[in-house]
Protein backbone atom coordinates (compact mmCIF):
# COMPACT_ATOMS: atom_id res chain seq x y z
CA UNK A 1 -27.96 2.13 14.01
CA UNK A 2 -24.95 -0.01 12.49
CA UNK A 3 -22.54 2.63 10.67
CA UNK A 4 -20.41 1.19 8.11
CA UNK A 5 -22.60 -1.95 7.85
CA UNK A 6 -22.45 -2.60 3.71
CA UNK A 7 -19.51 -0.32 3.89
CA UNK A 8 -16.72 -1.77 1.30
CA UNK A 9 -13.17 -1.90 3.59
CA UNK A 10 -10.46 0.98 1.84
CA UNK A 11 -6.57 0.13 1.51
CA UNK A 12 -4.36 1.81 2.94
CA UNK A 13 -0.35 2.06 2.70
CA UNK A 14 2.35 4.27 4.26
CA UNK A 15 6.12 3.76 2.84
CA UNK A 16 7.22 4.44 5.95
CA UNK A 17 5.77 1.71 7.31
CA UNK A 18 8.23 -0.58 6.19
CA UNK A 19 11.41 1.45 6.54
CA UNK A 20 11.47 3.79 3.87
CA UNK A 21 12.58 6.97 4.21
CA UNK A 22 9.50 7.92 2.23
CA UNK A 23 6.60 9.95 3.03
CA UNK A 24 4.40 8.00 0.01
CA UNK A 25 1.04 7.23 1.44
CA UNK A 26 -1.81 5.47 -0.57
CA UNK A 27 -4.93 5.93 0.28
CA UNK A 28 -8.97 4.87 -0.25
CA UNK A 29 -7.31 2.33 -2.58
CA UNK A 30 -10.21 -0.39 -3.22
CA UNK A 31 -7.88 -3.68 -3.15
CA UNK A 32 -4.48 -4.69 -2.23
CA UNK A 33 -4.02 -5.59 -5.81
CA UNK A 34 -5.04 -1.72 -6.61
CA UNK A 35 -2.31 -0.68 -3.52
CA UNK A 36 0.28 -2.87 -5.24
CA UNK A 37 -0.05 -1.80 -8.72
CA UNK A 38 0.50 1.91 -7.34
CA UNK A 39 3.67 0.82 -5.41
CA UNK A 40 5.15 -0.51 -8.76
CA UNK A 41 4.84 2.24 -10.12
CA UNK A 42 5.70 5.06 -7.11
CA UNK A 43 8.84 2.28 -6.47
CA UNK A 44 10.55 2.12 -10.03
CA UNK A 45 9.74 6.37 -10.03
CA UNK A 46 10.60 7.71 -6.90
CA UNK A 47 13.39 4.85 -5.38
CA UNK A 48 14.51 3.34 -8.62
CA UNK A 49 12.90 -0.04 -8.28
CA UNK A 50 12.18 -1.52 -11.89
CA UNK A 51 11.38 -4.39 -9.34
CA UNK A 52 10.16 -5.14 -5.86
CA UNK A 53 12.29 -7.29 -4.19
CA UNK A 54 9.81 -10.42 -2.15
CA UNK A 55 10.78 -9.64 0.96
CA UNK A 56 9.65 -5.81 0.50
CA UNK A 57 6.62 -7.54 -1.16
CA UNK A 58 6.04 -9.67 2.09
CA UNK A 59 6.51 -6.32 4.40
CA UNK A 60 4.43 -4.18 2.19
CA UNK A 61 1.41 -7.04 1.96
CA UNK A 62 2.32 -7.14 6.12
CA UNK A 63 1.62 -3.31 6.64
CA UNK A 64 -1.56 -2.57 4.08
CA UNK A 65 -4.34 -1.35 6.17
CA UNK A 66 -7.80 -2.29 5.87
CA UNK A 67 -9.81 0.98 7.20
């Protein structure tokens, strides 16, 4: 038996994963695009962010997981 065969990857994303002193986790998200959306959001709310600057982009796109 195969488990997860047909099994659609989830996306996953820790702030703290690219040096924020952030405990924000994403989880079960079902794209990047979905994980990135969320960020905007959690970003401009919680660190003041009305944008993401590209190189946090670049780091955050670096450190999504794929479980």
């Amino acid at each position: 038996m195969v488990f997860g065969f047909g099994r659609k990857k989830k996306f996953e994303f820790q702030c703290s994963s690219v040096g924020m002193n952030c405990g924000f986790e994403i989880k079960n998200a079902s794209t990047e695009d979905e994980v990135m959306e969320i960020l905007k959001i959690h970003a401009k709310k919680a660190h003041g962010l009305n944008e993401i600057p590209q190189d946090v982009i670049n780091k955050i796109k670096q450190n999504i997981k794929k479980v």
